[in-house]
Protein backbone atom coordinates (compact mmCIF):
# COMPACT_ATOMS: atom_id res chain seq x y z
CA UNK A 1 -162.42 -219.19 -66.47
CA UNK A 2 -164.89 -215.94 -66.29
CA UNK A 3 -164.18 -213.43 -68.40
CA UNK A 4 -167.03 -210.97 -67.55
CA UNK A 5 -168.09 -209.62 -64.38
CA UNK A 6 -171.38 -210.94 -64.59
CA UNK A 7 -170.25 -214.64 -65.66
CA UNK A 8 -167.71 -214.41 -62.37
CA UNK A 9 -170.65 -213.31 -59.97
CA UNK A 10 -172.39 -215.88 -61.20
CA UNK A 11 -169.95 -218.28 -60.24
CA UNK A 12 -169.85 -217.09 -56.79
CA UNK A 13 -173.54 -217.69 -56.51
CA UNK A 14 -173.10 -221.57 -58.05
CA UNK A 15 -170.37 -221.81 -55.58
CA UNK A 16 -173.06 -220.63 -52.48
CA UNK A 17 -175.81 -222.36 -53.30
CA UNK A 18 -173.76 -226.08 -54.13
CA UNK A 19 -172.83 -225.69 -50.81
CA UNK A 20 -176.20 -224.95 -49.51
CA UNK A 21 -177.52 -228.10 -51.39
CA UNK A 22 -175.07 -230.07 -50.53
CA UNK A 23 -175.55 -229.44 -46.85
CA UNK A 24 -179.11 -229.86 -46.91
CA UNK A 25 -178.98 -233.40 -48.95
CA UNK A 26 -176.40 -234.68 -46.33
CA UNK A 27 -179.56 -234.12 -43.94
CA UNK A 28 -181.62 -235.20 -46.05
CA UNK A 29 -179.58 -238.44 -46.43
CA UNK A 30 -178.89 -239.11 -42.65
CA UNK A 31 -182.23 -238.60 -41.78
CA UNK A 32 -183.62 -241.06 -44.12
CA UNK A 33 -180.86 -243.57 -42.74
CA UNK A 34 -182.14 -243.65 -39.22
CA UNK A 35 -185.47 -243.39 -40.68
CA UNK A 36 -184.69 -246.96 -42.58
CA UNK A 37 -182.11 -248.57 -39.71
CA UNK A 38 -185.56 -247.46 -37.00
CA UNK A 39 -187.89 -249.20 -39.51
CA UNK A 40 -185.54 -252.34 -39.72
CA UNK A 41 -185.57 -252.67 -35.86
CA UNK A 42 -189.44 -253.68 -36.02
CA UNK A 43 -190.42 -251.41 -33.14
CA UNK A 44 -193.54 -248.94 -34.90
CA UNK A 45 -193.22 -246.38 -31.62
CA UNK A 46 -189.52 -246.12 -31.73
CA UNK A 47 -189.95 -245.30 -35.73
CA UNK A 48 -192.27 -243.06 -35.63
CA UNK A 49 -190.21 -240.25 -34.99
CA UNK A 50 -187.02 -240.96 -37.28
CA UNK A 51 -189.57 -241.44 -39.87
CA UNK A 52 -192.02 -238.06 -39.20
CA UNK A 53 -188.02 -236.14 -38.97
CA UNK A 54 -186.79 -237.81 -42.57
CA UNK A 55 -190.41 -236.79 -43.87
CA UNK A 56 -190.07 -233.20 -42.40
CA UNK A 57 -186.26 -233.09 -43.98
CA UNK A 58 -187.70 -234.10 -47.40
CA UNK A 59 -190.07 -231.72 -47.78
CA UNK A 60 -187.83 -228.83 -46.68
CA UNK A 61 -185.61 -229.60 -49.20
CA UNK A 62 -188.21 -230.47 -51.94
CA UNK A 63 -189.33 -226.77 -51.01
CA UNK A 64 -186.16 -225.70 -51.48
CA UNK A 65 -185.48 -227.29 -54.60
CA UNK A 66 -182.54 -229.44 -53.79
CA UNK A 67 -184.55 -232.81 -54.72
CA UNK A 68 -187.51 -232.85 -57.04
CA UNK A 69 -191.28 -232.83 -55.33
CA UNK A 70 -192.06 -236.09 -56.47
CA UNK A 71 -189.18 -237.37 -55.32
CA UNK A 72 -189.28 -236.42 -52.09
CA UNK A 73 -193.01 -237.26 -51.84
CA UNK A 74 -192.27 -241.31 -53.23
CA UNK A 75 -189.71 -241.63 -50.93
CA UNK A 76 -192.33 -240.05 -48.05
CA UNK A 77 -194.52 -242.11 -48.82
CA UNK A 78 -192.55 -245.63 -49.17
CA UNK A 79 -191.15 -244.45 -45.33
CA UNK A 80 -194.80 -243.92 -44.16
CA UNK A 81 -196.27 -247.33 -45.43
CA UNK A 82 -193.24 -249.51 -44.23
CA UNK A 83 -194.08 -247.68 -40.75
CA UNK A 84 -197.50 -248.47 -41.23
CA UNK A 85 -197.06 -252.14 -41.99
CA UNK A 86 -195.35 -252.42 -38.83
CA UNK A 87 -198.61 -251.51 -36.74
């Protein structure tokens, strides 16, 4: 438990911003799951644009800082080249 003012503000703002991530992950999750279940279908046009969304979602929250940059920039790039295989 907080026993100074400044330790309890400070778990208001924890309490904020693990929301915050935790919303933006869940995108960041779903995204990259129709991203994967478009790539798995085999069709490169109907992929595309799961797969430029999941990129988009992973760099906002790389930005952000819910996931590491390198992180989100493998995991770009393995979605890009599987799409890119399928051409």
């Amino acid at each position: 438990m907080a026993n100074h003012v400044s330790a309890e503000k400070r778990n208001r703002q924890r309490e904020v911003a693990t929301a915050r991530n935790r919303a933006i992950r869940t995108t960041v999750r779903n995204a990259l799951r129709k991203a994967r279940a478009a790539l798995a279908s085999g069709d490169k046009a109907a992929a595309s644009e799961p797969v430029r969304l999941a990129s988009v979602a992973l760099a906002r929250a790389a930005s952000k800082g819910v996931f590491h940059q390198k992180t989100a920039s493998r995991t770009t790039s393995r979605i890009q080249s599987a799409l890119a295989k399928l051409g």
